[in-house]
Protein backbone atom coordinates (compact mmCIF):
# COMPACT_ATOMS: atom_id res chain seq x y z
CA UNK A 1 -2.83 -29.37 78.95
CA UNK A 2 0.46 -29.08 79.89
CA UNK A 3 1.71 -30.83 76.38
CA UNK A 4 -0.25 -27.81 74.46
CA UNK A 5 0.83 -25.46 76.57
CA UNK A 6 4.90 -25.92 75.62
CA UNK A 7 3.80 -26.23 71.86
CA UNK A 8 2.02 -23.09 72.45
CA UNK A 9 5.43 -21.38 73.83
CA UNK A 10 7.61 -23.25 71.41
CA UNK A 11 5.66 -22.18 68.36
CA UNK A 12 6.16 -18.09 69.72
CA UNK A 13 9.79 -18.88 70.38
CA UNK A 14 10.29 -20.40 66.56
CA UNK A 15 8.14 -17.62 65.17
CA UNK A 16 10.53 -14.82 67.05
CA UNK A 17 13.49 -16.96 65.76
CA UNK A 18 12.47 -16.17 62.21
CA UNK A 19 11.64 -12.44 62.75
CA UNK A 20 15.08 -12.20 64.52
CA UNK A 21 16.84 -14.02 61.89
CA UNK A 22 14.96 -11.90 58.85
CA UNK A 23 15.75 -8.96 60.75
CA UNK A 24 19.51 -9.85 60.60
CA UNK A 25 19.74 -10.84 56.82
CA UNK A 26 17.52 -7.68 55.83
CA UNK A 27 20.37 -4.89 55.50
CA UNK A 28 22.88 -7.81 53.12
CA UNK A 29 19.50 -8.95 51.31
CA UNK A 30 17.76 -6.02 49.09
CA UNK A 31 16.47 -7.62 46.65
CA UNK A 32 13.10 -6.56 47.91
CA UNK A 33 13.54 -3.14 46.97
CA UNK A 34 14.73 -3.73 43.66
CA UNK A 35 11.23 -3.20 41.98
CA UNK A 36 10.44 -0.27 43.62
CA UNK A 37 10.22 2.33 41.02
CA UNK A 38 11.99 6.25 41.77
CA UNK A 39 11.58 9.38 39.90
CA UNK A 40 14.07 10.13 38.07
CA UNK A 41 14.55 14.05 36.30
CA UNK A 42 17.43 16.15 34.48
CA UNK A 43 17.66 19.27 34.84
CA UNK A 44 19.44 21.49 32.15
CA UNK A 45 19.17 24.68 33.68
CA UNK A 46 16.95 27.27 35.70
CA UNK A 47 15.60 30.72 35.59
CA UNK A 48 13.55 32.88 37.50
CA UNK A 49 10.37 35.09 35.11
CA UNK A 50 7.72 37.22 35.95
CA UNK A 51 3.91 35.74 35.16
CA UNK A 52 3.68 38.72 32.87
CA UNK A 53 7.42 37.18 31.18
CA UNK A 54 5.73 33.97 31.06
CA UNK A 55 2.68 34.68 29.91
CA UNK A 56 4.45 36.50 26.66
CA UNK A 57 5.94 32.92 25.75
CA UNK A 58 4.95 31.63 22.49
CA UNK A 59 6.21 28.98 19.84
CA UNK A 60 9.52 30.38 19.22
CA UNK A 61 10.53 32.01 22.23
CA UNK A 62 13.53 31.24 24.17
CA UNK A 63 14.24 31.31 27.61
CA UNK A 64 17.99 31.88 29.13
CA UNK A 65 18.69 29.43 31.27
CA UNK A 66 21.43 29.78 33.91
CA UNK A 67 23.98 27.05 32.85
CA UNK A 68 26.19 27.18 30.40
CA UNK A 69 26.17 25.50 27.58
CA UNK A 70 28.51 22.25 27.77
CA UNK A 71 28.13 21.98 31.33
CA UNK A 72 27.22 18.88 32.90
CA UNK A 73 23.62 18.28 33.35
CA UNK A 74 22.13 17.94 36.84
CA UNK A 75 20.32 14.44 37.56
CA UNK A 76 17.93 14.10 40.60
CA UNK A 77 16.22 10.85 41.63
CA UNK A 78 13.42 11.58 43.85
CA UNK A 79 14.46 15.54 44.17
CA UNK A 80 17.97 14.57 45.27
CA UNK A 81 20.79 15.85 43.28
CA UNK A 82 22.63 12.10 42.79
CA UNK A 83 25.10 12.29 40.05
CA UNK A 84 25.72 14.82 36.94
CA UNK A 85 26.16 13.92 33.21
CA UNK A 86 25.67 14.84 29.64
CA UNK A 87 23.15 14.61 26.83
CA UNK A 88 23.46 12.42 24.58
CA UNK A 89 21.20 10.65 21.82
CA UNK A 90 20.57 6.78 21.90
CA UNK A 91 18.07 5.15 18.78
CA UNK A 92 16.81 8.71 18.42
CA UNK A 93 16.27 9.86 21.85
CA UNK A 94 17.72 12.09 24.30
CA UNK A 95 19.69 10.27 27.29
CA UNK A 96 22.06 11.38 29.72
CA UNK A 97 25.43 9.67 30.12
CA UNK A 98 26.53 9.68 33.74
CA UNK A 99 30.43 11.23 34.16
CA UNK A 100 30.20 12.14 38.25
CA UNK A 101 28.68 10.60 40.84
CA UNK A 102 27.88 13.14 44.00
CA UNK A 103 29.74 12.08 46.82
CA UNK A 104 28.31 11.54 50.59
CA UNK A 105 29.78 14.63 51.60
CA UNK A 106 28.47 16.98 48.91
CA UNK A 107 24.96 15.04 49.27
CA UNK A 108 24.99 16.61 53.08
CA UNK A 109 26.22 19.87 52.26
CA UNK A 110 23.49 20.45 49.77
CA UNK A 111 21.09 19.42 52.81
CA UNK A 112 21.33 22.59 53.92
């Protein structure tokens, strides 16, 4: 009894071993997350319409937006502004070319 009893205790204390030691290698080991899929979206501008403005939209119409044109484009993975870039047009479709990376600090400020 007493034989299956420490097997018993040493089989917790090996199992707690491992949790402790994947604990510790989690944060340098991500790999796991690499397949985890984000949303990504670019935004090119805003503006603010009435339903009635919205509702007089047809093929044709244009909407002002409030950027400039040439300015960078705004690039948001899961509703997070993350970095900023510009269009550009790869095998015939639009992409975005990163040029700025948002920085800790302005990722906080825009927190608020």
């Amino acid at each position: 009894m007493a034989d299956q009893t420490n097997d018993a205790v040493a089989e917790v204390a090996n199992a707690a071993e491992g949790v402790v030691q994947a604990t510790q290698e989690l944060p340098r080991n991500l790999d796991f997350l690499l397949d985890v899929y984000l949303q990504v979206s670019v935004q090119v501008g805003q503006t603010r319409m009435t339903i009635q403005d919205l509702l007089q939209l047809g093929q044709g119409s244009v909407i002002e937006l409030t950027k400039l044109a040439g300015e960078p484009l705004d690039v948001y993975i899961n509703d997070r502004l993350v970095a900023r870039g510009e269009a550009v047009i790869v095998n015939e479709k639009f992409g975005v070319r990163i040029t700025d990376i948002i920085s800790q600090q302005e990722r906080i400020e825009g927190l608020g």
